[in-house]
Protein backbone atom coordinates (compact mmCIF):
# COMPACT_ATOMS: atom_id res chain seq x y z
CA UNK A 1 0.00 0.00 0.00
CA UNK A 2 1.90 2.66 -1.37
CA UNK A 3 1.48 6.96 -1.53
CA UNK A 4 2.27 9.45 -3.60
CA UNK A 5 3.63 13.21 -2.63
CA UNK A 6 3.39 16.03 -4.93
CA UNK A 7 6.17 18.38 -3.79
CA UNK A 8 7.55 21.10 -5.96
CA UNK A 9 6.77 19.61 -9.70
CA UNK A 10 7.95 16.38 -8.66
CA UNK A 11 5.71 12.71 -7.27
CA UNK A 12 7.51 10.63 -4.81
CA UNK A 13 6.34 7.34 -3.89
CA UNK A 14 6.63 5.74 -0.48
CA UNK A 15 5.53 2.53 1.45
CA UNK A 16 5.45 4.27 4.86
CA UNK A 17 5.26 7.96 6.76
CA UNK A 18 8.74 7.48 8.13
CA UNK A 19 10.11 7.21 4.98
CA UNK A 20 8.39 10.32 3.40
CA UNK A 21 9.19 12.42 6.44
CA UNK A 22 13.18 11.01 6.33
CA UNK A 23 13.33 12.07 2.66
CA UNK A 24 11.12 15.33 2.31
CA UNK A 25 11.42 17.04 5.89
CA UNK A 26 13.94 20.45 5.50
CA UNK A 27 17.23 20.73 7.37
CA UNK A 28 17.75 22.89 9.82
CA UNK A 29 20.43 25.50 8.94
CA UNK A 30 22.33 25.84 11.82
CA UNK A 31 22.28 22.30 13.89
CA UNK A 32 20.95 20.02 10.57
CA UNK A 33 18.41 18.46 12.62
CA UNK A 34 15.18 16.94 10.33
CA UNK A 35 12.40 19.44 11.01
CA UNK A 36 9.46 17.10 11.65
CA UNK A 37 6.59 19.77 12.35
CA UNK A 38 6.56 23.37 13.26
CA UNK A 39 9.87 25.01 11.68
CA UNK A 40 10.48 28.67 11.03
CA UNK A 41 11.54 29.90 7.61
CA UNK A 42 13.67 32.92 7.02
CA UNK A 43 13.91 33.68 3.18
CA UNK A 44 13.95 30.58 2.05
CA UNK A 45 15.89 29.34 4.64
CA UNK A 46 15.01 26.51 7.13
CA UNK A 47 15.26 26.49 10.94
CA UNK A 48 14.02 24.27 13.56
CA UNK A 49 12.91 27.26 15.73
CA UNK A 50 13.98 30.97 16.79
CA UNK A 51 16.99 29.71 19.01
CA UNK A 52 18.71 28.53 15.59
CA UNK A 53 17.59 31.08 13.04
CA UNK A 54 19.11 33.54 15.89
CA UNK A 55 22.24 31.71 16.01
CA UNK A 56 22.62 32.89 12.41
CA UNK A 57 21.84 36.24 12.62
CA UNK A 58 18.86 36.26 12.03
CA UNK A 59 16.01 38.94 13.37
CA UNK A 60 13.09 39.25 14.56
CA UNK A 61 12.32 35.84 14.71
CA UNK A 62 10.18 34.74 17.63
CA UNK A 63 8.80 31.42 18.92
CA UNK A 64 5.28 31.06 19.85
CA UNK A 65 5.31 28.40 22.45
């Protein structure tokens, strides 16, 4: 029992949700951690929350916990 994702123009197929979410979750910038869930994005950028998009400079960038 297989899935399909339409990301971006492309289809990827996948036999489970741990696969999908180890291929298509973003990288964190600053400690390369799989964002799984909430994630902030700076200009196209990826961060797994405020404390790492601060880290690299950037501002303005708050977490609502």
């Amino acid at each position: 029992m297989s899935f399909e994702v339409h990301a971006q123009g492309a289809v990827h197929v996948f036999d489970c949700f741990s696969c999908a979410i180890h291929r298509m979750a973003p990288i964190c910038e600053h400690c390369r951690v799989q964002i799984i869930g909430q994630g902030v994005e700076v200009e196209g950028k990826w961060f797994c929350g405020g404390h790492c998009a601060r880290a690299e400079g950037e501002v303005g960038i708050i977490d609502h916990v």
